[in-house]
Structures are given as C-alpha cells and as structure tokens.
Protein backbone atom coordinates (compact mmCIF):
# COMPACT_ATOMS: atom_id res chain seq x y z
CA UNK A 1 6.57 0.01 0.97
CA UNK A 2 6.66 -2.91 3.75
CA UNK A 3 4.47 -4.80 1.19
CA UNK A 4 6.92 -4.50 -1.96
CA UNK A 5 10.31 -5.05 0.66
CA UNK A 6 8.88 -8.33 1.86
CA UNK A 7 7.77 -9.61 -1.34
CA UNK A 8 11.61 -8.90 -2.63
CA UNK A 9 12.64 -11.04 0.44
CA UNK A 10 10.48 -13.63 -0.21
CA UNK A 11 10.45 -14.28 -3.69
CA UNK A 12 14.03 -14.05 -4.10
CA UNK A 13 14.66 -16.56 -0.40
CA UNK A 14 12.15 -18.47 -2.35
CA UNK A 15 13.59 -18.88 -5.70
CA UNK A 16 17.27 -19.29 -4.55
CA UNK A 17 16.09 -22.29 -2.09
CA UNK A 18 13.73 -23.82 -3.69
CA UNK A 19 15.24 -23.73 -7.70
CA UNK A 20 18.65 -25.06 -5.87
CA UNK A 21 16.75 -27.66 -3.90
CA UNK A 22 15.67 -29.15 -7.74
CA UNK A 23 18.62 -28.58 -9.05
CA UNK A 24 20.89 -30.64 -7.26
CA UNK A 25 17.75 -33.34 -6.49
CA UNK A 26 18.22 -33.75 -10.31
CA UNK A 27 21.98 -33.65 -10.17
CA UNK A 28 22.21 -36.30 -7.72
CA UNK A 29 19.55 -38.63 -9.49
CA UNK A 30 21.18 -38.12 -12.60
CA UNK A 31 24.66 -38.87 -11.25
CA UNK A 32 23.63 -41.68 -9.27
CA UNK A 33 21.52 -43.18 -12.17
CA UNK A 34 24.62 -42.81 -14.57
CA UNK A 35 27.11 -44.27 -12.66
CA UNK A 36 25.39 -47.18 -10.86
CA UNK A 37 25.75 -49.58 -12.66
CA UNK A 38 29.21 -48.60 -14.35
CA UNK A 39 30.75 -48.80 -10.73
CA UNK A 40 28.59 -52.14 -10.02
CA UNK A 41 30.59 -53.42 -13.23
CA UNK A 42 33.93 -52.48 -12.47
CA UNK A 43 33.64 -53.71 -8.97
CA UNK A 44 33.24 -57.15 -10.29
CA UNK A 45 35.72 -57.21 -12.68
CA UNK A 46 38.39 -55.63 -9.99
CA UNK A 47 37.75 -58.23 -7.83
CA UNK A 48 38.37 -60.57 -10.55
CA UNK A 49 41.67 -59.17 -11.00
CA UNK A 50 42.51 -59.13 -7.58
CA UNK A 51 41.72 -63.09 -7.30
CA UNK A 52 43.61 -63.70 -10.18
CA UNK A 53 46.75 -61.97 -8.80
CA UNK A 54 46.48 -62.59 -5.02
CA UNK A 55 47.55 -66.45 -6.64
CA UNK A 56 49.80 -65.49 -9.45
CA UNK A 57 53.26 -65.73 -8.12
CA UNK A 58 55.04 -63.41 -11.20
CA UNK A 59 52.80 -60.69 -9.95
CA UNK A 60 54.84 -57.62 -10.63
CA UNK A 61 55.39 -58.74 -14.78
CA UNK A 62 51.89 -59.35 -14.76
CA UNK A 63 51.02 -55.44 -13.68
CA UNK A 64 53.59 -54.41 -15.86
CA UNK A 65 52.34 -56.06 -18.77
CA UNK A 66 48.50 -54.79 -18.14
CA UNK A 67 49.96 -50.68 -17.52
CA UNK A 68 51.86 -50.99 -20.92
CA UNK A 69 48.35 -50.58 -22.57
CA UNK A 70 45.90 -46.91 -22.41
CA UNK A 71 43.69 -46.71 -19.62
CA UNK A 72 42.38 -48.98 -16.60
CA UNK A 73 45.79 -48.66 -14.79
CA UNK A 74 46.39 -51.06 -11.72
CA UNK A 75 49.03 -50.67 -9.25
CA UNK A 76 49.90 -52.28 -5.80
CA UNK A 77 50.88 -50.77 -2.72
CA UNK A 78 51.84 -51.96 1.01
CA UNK A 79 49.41 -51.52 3.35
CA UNK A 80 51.48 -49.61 5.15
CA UNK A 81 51.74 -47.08 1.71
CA UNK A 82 47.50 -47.14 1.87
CA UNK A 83 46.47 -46.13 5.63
CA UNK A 84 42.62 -45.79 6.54
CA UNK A 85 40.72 -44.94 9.59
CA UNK A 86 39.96 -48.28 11.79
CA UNK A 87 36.52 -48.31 10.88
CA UNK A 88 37.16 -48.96 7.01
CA UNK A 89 40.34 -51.13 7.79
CA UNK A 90 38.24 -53.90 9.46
CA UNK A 91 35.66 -54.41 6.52
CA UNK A 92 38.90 -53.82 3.67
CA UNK A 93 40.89 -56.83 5.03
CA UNK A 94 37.47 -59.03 5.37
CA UNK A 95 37.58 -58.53 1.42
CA UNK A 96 35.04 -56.05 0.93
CA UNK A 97 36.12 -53.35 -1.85
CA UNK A 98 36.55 -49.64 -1.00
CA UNK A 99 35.78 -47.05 -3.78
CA UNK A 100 37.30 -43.20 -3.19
CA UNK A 101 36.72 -40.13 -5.14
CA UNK A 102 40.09 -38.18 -6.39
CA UNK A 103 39.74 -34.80 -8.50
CA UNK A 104 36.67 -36.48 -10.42
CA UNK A 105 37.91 -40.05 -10.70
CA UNK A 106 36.73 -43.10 -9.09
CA UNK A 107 39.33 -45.66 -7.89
CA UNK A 108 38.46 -49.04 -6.39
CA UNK A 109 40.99 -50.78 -4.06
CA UNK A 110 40.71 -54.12 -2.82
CA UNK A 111 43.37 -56.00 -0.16
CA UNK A 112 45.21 -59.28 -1.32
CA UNK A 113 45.54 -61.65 1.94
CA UNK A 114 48.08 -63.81 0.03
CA UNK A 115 50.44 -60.83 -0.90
CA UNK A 116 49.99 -58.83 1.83
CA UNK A 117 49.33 -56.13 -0.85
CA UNK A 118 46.80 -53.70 -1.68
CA UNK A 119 45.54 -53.30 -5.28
CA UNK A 120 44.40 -50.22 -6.91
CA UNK A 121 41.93 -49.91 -9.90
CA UNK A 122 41.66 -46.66 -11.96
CA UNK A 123 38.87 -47.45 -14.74
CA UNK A 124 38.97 -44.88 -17.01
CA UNK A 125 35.21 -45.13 -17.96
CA UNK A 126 34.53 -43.98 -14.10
CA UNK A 127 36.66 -40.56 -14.53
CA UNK A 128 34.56 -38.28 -16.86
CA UNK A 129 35.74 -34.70 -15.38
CA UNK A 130 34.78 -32.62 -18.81
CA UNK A 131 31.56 -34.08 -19.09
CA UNK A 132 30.95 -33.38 -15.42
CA UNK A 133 32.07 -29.82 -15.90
CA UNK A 134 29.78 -29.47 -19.17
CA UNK A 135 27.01 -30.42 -17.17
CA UNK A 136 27.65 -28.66 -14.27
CA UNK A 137 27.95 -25.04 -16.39
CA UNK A 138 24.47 -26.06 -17.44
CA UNK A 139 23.18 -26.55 -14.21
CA UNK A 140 24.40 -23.27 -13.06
CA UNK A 141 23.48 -21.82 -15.85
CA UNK A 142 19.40 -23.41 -15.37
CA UNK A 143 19.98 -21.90 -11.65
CA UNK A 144 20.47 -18.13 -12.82
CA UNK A 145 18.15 -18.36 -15.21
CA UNK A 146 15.57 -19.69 -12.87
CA UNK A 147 16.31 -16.80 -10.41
CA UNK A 148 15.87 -14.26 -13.06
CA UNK A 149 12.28 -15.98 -14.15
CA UNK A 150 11.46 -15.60 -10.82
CA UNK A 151 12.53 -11.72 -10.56
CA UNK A 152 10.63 -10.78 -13.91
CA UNK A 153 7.62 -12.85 -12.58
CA UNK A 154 7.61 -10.48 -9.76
CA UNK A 155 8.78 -7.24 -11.74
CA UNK A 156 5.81 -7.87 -13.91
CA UNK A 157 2.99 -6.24 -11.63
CA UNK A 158 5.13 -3.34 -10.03
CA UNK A 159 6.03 -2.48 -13.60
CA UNK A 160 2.35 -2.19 -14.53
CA UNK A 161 1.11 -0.44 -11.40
CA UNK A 162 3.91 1.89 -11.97
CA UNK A 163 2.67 2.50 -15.89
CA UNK A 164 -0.37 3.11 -14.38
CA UNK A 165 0.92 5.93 -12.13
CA UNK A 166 2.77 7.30 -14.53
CA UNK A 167 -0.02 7.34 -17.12
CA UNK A 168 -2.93 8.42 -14.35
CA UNK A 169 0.26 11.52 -13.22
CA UNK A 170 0.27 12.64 -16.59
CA UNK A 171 -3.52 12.97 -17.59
CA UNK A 172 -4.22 14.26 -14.17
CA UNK A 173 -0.80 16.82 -15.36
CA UNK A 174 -2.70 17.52 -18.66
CA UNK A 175 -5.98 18.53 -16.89
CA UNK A 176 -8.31 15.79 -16.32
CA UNK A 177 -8.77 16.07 -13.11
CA UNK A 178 -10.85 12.73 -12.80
CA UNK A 179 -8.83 10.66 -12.98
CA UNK A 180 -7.69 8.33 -10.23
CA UNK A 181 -5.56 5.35 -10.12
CA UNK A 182 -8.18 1.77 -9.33
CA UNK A 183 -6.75 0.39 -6.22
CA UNK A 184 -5.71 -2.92 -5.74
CA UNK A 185 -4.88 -4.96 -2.80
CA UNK A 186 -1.79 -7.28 -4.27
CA UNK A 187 -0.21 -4.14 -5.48
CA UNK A 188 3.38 -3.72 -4.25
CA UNK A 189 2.62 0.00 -3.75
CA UNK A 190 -0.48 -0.07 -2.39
CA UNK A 191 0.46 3.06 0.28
CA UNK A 192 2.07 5.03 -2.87
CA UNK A 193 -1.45 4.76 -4.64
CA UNK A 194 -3.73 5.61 -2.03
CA UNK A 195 -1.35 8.98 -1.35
CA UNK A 196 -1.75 9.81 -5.00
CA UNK A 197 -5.41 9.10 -4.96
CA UNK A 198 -5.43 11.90 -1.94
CA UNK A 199 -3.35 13.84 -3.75
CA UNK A 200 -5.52 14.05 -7.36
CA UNK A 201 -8.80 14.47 -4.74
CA UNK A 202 -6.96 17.24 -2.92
CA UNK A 203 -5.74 18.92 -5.79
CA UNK A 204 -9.13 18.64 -7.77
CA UNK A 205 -11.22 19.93 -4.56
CA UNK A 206 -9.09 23.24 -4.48
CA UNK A 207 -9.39 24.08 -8.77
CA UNK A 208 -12.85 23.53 -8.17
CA UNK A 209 -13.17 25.43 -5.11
CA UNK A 210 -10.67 28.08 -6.92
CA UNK A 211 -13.23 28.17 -9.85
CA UNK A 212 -16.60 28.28 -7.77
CA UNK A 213 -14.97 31.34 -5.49
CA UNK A 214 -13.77 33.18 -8.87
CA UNK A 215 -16.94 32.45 -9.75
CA UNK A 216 -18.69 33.77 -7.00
CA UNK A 217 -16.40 36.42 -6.21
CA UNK A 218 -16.82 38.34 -9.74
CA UNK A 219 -21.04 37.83 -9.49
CA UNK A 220 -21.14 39.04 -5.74
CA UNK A 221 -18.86 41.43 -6.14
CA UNK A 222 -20.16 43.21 -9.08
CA UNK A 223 -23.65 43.49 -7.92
CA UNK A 224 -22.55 46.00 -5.25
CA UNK A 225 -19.84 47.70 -7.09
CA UNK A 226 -22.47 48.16 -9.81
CA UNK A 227 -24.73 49.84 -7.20
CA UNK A 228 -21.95 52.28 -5.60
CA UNK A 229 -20.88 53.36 -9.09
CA UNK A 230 -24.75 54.51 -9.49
CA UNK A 231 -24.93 55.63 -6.26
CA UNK A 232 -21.85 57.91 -6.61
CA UNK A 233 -23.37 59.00 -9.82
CA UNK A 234 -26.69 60.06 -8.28
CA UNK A 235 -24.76 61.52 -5.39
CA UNK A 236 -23.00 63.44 -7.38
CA UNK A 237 -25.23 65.57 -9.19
CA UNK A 238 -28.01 65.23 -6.82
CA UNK A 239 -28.63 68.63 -4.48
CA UNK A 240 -31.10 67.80 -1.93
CA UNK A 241 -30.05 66.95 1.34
CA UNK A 242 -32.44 64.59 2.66
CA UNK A 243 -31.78 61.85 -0.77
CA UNK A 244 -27.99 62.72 -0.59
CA UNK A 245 -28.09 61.50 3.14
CA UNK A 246 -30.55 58.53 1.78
CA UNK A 247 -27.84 57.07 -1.03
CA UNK A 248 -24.93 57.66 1.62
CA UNK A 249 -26.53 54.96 3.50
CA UNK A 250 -26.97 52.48 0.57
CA UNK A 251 -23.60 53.14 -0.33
CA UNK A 252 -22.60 52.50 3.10
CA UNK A 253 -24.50 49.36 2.93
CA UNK A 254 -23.13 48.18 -0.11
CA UNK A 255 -20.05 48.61 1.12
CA UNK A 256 -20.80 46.20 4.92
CA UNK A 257 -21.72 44.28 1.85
CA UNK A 258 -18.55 43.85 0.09
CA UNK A 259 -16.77 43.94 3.66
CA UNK A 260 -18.83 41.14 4.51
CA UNK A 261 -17.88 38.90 1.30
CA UNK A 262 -14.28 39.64 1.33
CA UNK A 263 -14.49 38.82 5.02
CA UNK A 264 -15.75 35.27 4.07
CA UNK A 265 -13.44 34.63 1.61
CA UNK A 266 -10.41 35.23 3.76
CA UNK A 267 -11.81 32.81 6.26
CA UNK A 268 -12.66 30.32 4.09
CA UNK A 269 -8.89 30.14 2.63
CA UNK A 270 -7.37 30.70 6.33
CA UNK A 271 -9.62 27.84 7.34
CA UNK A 272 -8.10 25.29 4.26
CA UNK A 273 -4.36 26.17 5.25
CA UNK A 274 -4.54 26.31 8.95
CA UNK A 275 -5.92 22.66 8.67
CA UNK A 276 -3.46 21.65 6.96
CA UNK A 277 -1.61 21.27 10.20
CA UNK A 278 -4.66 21.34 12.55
CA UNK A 279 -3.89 19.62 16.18
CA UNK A 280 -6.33 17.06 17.60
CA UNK A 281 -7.37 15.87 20.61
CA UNK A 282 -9.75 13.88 22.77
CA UNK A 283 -13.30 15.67 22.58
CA UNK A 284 -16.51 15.00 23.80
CA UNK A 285 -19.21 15.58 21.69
CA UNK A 286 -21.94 15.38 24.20
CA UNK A 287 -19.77 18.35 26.32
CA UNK A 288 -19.16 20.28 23.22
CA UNK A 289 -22.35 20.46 22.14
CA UNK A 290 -24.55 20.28 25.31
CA UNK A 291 -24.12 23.93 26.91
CA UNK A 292 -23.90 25.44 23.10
CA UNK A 293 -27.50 23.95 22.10
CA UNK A 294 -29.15 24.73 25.59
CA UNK A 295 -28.00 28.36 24.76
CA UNK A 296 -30.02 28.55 21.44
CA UNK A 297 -32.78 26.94 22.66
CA UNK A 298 -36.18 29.27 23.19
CA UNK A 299 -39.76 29.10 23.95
CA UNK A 300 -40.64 29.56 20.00
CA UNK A 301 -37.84 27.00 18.59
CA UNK A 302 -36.56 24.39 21.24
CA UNK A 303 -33.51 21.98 20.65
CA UNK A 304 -34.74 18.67 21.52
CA UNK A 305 -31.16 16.61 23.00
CA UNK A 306 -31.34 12.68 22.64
CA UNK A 307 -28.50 10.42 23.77
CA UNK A 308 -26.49 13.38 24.99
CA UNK A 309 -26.11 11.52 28.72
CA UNK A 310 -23.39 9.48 27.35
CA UNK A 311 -20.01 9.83 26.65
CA UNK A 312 -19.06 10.51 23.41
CA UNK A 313 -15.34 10.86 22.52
CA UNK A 314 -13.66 11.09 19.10
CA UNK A 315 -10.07 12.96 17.92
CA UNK A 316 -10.70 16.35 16.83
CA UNK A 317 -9.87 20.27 17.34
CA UNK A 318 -12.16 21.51 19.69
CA UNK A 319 -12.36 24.77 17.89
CA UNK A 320 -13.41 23.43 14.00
CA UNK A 321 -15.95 21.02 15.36
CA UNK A 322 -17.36 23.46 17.29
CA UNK A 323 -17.64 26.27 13.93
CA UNK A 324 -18.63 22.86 12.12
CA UNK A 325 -21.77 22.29 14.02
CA UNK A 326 -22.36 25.97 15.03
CA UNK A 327 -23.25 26.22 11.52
CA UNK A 328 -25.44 22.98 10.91
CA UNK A 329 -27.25 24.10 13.75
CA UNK A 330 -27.73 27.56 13.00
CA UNK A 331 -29.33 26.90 9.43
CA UNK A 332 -31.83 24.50 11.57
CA UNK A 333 -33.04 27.26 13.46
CA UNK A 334 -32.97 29.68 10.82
CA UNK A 335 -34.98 27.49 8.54
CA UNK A 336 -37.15 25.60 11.51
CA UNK A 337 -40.66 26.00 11.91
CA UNK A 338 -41.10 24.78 15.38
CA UNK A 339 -38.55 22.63 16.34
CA UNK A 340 -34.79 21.64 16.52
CA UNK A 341 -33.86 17.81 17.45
CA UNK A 342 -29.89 17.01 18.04
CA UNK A 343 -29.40 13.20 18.48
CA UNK A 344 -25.58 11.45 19.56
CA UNK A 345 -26.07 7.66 18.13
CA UNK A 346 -22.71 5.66 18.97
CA UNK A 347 -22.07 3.19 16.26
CA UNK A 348 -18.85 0.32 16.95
CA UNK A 349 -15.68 2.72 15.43
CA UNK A 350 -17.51 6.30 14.60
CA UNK A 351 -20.59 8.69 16.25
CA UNK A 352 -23.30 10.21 14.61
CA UNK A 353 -24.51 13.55 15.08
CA UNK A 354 -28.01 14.23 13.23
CA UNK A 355 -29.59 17.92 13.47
CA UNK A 356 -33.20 17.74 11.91
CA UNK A 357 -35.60 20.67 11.87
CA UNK A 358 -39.64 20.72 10.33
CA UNK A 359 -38.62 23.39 8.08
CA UNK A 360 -39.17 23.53 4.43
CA UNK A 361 -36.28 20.75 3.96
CA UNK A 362 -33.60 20.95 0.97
CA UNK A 363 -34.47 19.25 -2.35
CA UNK A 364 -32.90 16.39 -3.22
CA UNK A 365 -31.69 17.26 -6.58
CA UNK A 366 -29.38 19.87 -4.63
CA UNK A 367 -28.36 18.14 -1.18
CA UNK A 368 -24.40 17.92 -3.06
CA UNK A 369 -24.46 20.74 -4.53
CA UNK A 370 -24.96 23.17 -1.48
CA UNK A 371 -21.85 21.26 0.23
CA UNK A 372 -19.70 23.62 -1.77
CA UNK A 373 -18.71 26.86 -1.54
CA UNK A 374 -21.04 29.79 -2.69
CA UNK A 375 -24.00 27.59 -3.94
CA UNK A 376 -26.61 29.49 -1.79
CA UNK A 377 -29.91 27.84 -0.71
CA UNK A 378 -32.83 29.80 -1.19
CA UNK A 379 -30.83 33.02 -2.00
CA UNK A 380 -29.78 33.85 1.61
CA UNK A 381 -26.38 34.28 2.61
CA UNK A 382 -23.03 33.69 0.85
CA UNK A 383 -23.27 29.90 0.82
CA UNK A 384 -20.51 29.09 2.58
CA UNK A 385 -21.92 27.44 5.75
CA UNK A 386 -22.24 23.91 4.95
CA UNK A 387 -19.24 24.43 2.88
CA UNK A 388 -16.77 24.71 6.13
CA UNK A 389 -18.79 22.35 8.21
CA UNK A 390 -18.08 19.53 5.22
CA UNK A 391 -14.77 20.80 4.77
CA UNK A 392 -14.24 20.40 8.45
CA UNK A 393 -16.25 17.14 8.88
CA UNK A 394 -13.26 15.87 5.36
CA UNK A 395 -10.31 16.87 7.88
CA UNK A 396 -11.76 15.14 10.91
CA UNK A 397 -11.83 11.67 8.32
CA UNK A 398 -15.45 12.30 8.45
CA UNK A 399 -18.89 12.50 6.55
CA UNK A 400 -21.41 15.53 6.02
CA UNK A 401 -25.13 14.00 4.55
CA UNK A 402 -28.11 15.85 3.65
CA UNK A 403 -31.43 14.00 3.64
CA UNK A 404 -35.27 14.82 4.82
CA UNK A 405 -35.58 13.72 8.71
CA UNK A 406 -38.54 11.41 9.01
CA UNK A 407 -39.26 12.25 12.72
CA UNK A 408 -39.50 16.16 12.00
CA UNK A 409 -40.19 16.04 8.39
CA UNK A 410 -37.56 18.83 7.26
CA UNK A 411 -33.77 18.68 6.66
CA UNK A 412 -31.54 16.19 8.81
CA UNK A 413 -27.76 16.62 8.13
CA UNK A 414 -25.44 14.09 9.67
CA UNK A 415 -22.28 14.13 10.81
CA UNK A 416 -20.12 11.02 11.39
CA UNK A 417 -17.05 10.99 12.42
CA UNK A 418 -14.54 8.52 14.05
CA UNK A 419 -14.31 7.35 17.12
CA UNK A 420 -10.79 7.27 19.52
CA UNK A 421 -8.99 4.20 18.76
C-alpha cells in the first residue's frame, strides 16, 4: 500500500503544480501580448493630451467638453489629491507616465509642470473586465480538467489490476484452483497480489492434500478393515485353538495397522495448524545436526559429515527442522547400500543441506510426486516422510529437491533454506 499512497501524492503534487505552472505561463503571455501594444498606444496619445493642456489656458472647458462624449474620460487632480510613495514621485514630476491597475482597468496619469496639476486617463479599450472573466472561467476550467486527466491516467492501472483480482477471486471461487494473478512490479498493489497469490497456493495445497489423504485414507484403511472382517469371520466359526490364537494375532496386527495410519494422519494435520503460528529462532545447523548424525552412524552404514566445522545459522524452530531432516536422513539409511554423506555448503543469503546415499536412487519421473502426502516409494511405509520434511522446509521459506547424487550415485535431497538476516 506505500506504493499506491505515494503515487496518489505524487501524481496529484504533480499535476496541481505543474498544470498551474502552464496555465498562468500562458495567462501571462497572453495578457502581456494583448495589451502591449494597446497600452504603448495610449501612452502616446495621453501624453499628447497632457502637452496640449499643460499650455491651454481654458483648461477646465476643454475637459469638460472631451467628458461630454462616451468613454476615454480625463480628469485633473492636485497633487496633493494624487499622493505616491517617494520613489514614484521623483520619476512622475521628471515627466515620465505612471500606469495603475483599478478593479480591471488601466489608468495612465501624467503631471503637468505648467498647471501644477495631475492628469488622469481612463481609455476604455484598456478596461475589458468581462472578457477577462470569460477567459479566466476557461482557464480554471482547463485547470480541473487537467487534474482530473491526470487522476484517470493514474486510476487506469489500479482499475485493471483490481479487474484482475476480482476476475482471478472469482475463478479461483468457482474451482479452478490454478489460477494465479501475473505479478507486476508498477502495480499499485503489488503487496495485495503477492498475499493473494499465497493465499490461492495455500488454499490449493490443502484441497489437494485434503483429496490425496481421502484418498489414501479410504485405500489404507480398507485393506485392513477388509482383513479383520475375514478374520472375525474365520474366528468365528473356527474351533481349534491353536488357528483361533493364530488369526487373534493378525487381527491384532491389523489393528497396530490402522492405529498406526490414523496415528499419521493426526500428525500430519497437527503439524499444518501448529505451523501456522510456529516460533523461530536462531539455529545452527551444524549443532543440530552434528550429535543426531554421529548417533546413526555404524560400522555397516557410516554418515560421512563435510563442512560441519563451521557455523551455520538460519531462523527456524528447532523442533520441525530437526523432524524435517530426521526423516531425509532416515530414508538414506534405510535405502543406503554402504554409505550416508551429509554436506553444509554456505551460499551468500541461504545454506544447503544435501543427504546422498548409493542406494537404488528415486526415478526421475517421480522425484515431485513423492513430496506429497501418501505417494509411497517402493511400497514401504505410509508416504508421508518427505511430505512433512517439504512441508516443513515451505514454512521455513525454504526448498526440498530430489535428484541422483553424483559422488554416491543414489538419491541426494537438498534442503535450502535462508540464512539470518
């Protein structure tokens, strides 16, 4: 919102400023090209008049005579009835004339040494108040309407991104689930859009997380609930003591079975709310991790540590990191032949944390799709490992990648996340 405030502020300090600034450059080239040389002409024909009457001695009948017809009035004063400051006074008895500004009208005044008396003329050509008025409304009239070009000129992208959200709200509302809103960097809303785009990514990771655990839930489930049913069946009508005792325990194990699932399931939506609101601090990697993979390590399958001698901070919760890698480097030591290699590479702004095995690897054609929930990997499990540790790695502003380690030759899965700032 900082972005669209000081874009109002601008454009609008900008318009008023700079559309006024024309305005009255125009207005004062327009007036001053008008009026030049009217007021150049009447200044030489008032000082023809005032020539003429500083030596006519019937003065007075003279002005009479010349007020008795429409417009150009004259009219004398005493000096004493005209008073100016002492810095005019000097140049208006040397002869020079002195044109004023009344209510719109020009007036020129000259000083008669001979009479002692002070002329006044009013052309009426230099008093034009309606035309000034006219063209003044117009002026303020361009002004306004150059203010509001300037508003709709800057209305005209927020009113499109905002379409745009609208539109992208309502097929996201109607079940496309794709669809995003393309991000711009001029966009007044820029913060809004990038929420939303959060929001439609959040929203379309839990339906298909809801889906793939519905999913999973009615195929996992109904395996074992197919195999009690029998069992109670068999147990029912069977007599002999020792198979009675035998399907108790496959019942028993079906059971652990379902325990097990359900188990998993509550975790995994525990784990998506409490992280919601998860707390993070300052944690070491290289601390974490170091005590954690010396404890795994054995004789048969050792964990090989690179770069963990140096510090390695970034902003996390100490607990979810640690289930987060717990389980990356569990499944390498499940699925390891030999050996386990755990590597810290700093990078400028973010750490990497690789954990490669020579096991059998994980096809490429499937390195995404075993990133979420209940897609098992070679049949073993509930697939819901790598699931937490990439939902984990997503709350930490992080990255989870699958791909073949060329130093081992199995399956390397990296984890980068961000440094402290």
């Amino acid at each position: 919102m900082k972005k669209l405030t000081l874009s109002l502020v601008l454009i609008m300090l900008c318009g008023t400023f700079g559309i006024g600034w024309v305005i009255d450059q125009y207005f004062e080239s327009q007036s001053n090209g008008d009026n030049k040389d009217i007021i150049a002409y009447y200044k030489d024909l008032g000082f023809q008049f005032a020539k003429s009457l500083d030596n006519t001695s019937n003065i007075d009948a003279f002005t009479t005579h010349w007020n008795k017809q429409p417009g150009n009035q004259l009219s004398l004063v005493t000096p004493e009835q005209f008073p100016l400051p002492a810095e005019l006074e000097s140049d208006f008895i040397d002869g020079n004339a002195l044109v004023l500004e009344s209510d719109g009208r020009l007036s020129l005044h000259y000083y008669l040494p001979n009479k002692s008396l002070v002329l006044t003329f009013t052309p009426d050509e230099l008093s034009a108040p309606e035309k000034n008025s006219v063209f003044s409304l117009l002026l303020t009239a361009l002004f306004y309407l150059g203010i509001i070009f300037f508003v709709l000129v800057w209305l005209y992208p927020l009113i499109k991104r905002l379409n745009m959200l609208r539109s992208t709200a309502t097929e996201l509302g109607s079940g496309d689930l794709s669809k995003r809103i393309p991000l711009s960097r001029s966009s007044y809303i820029g913060d809004i859009e990038i929420e939303f785009n959060r929001m439609a990514n959040r929203i379309e990771t839990l339906v298909t997380d809801n889906k793939l655990i519905s999913s999973a839930v009615s195929h996992d489930l109904r395996t074992p609930l197919a195999r009690l049913r029998m069992g109670l069946d068999v147990l029912s009508e069977s007599t002999d003591t020792a198979e009675r005792e035998n399907y108790q325990n496959r019942l028993n194990q079906d059971l652990d079975e379902m325990q097990s699932l359900i188990e998993v399931l509550l975790h995994y939506a525990k784990l998506e709310q409490s992280m919601v609101s998860i707390e993070k601090d300052s944690v070491d990697l290289s601390l974490l991790l170091l005590p954690y993979c010396k404890h795994l390590s054995t004789t048969d399958k050792p964990i090989d540590l690179v770069n963990f001698d140096a510090t390695a901070k970034i902003k996390g919760n100490e607990k979810f990191l640690m289930m987060l890698f717990s389980n990356i480097i569990g499944n390498a030591i499940k699925y390891a032949n030999k050996r386990v290699s755990v590597e810290i590479i700093h990078f400028d702004k973010s750490i990497s944390v690789e954990i490669s095995d020579d096991g059998p690897g994980v096809d490429q054609d499937i390195r995404t799709e075993v990133l979420k929930p209940f897609i098992k990997y070679k049949s073993e499990g509930f697939g819901m490992g790598l699931a937490i540790a990439d939902r984990i790695s997503q709350w930490h502003n992080g990255q989870l990648k699958i791909s073949e380690s060329s130093q081992l030759g199995g399956t390397k899965v990296q984890v980068l996340l961000p440094t402290c700032e």
